[in-house]
Protein backbone atom coordinates (compact mmCIF):
# COMPACT_ATOMS: atom_id res chain seq x y z
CA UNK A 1 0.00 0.00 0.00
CA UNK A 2 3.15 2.79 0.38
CA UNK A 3 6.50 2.47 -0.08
CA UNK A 4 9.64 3.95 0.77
CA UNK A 5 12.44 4.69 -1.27
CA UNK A 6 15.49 6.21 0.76
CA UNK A 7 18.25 7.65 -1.15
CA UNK A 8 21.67 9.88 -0.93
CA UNK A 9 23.72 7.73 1.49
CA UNK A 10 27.40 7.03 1.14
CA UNK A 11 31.16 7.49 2.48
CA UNK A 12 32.06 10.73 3.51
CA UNK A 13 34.77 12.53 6.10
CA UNK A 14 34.77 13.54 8.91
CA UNK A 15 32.95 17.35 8.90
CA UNK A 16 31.13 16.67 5.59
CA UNK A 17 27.69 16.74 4.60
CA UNK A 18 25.27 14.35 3.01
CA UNK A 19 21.60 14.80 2.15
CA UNK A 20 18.98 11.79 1.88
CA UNK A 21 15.75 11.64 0.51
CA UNK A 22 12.69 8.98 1.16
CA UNK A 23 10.11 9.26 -1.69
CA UNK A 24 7.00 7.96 -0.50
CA UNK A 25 4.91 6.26 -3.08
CA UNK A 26 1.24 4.89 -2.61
CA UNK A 27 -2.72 5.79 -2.99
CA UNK A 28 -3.41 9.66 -2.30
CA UNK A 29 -6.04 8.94 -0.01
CA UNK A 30 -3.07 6.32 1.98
CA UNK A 31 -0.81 9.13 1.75
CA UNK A 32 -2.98 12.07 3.18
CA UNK A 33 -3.23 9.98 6.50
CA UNK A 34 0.38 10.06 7.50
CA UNK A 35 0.67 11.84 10.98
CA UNK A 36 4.08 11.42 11.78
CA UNK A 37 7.02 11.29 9.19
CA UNK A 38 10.79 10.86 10.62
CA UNK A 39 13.72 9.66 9.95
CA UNK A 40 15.71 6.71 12.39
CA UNK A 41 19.52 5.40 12.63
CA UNK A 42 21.11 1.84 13.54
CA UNK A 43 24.81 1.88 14.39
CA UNK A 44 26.52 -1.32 14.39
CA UNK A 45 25.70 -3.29 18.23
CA UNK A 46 23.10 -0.41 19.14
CA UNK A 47 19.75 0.30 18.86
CA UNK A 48 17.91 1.80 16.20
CA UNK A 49 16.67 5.20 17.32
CA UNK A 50 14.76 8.30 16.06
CA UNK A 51 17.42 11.23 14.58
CA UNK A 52 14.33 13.66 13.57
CA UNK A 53 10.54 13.13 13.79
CA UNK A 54 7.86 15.21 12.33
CA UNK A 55 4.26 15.01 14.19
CA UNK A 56 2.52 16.86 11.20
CA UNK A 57 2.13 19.55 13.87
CA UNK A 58 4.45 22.13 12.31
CA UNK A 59 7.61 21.07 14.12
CA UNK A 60 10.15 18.79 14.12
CA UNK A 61 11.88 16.85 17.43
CA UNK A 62 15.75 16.32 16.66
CA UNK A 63 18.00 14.08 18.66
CA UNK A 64 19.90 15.61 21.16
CA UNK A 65 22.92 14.10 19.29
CA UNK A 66 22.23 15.92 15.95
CA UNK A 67 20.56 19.12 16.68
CA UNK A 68 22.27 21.83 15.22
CA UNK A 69 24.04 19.75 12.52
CA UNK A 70 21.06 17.90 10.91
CA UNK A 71 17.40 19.48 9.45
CA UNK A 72 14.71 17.51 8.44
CA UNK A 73 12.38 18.68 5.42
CA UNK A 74 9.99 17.60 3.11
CA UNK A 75 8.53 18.47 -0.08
CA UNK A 76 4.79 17.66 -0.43
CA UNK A 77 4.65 17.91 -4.13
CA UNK A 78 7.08 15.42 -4.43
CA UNK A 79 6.33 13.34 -1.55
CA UNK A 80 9.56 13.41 -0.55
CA UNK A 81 11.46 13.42 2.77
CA UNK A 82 14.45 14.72 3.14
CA UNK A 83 17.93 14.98 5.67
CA UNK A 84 20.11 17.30 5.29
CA UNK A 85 23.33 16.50 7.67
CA UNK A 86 26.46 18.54 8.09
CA UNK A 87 29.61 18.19 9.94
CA UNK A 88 29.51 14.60 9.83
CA UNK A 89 31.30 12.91 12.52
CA UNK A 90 32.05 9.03 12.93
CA UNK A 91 29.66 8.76 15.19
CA UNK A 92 27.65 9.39 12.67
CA UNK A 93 28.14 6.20 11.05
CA UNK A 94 24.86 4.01 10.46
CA UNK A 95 22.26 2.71 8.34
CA UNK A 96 19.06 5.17 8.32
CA UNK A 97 15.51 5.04 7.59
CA UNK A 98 12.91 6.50 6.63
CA UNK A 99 9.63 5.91 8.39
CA UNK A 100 5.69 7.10 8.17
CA UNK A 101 2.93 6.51 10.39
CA UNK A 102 -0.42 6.41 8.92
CA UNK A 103 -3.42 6.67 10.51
CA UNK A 104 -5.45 2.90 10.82
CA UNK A 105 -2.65 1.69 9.17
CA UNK A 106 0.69 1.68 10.80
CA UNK A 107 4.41 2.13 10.53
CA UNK A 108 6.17 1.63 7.17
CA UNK A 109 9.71 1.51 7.11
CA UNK A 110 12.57 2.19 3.90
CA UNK A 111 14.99 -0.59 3.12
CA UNK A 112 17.54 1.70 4.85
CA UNK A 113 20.81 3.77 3.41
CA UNK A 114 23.90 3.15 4.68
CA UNK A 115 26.03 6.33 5.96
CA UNK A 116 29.67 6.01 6.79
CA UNK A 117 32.11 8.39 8.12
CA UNK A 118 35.68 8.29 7.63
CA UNK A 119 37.93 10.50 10.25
């Protein structure tokens, strides 16, 4: 019923930047339910847990970890979720999703993109 696409992942040093995108595909009427839109991280050994999260109430929650450095965004026209992160650190370093909850429905993940930073 939707589908998640994430995109833009890759190696990069230590202070870089890297944007990702999740285009959400599906039926309209699927789509206009979403009420929460965000974007999660799994390090090797850890948990997965939420970088940036989007309520559809006209702000977005960052991790303590990346506030400052990343900025969530999202293009409605497009469907399209985006990440922008700068100065990259190591820590940095994991797979991330993309991930939507619709209303009635539930939570539908991305297949994940894999960031890496180099020091």
């Amino acid at each position: 019923q939707v589908q998640l696409v994430e995109s833009g992942g890759g190696l990069v040093q230590a202070g870089g930047s890297l944007r990702l995108s999740c285009v959400v595909s599906g039926r309209l009427f699927i789509i206009n339910r979403i009420n929460f839109m965000g974007w999660y991280r799994q390090a090797p050994g850890k948990q997965r847990e939420l970088v940036a999260g989007d309520g559809m109430g006209g702000s977005t929650d960052y991790a303590e970890s990346v506030k400052g450095r990343f900025t969530m965004s999202r293009d409605n026209a497009k469907n399209t979720l985006y990440l922008q992160m700068n100065s990259l650190s190591p820590e940095d370093t994991a797979v991330y999703y993309c991930n939507v909850l619709i209303n009635n429905l539930g939570s539908y993940w991305g297949q994940g993109t894999q960031v890496t930073v180099s020091s």
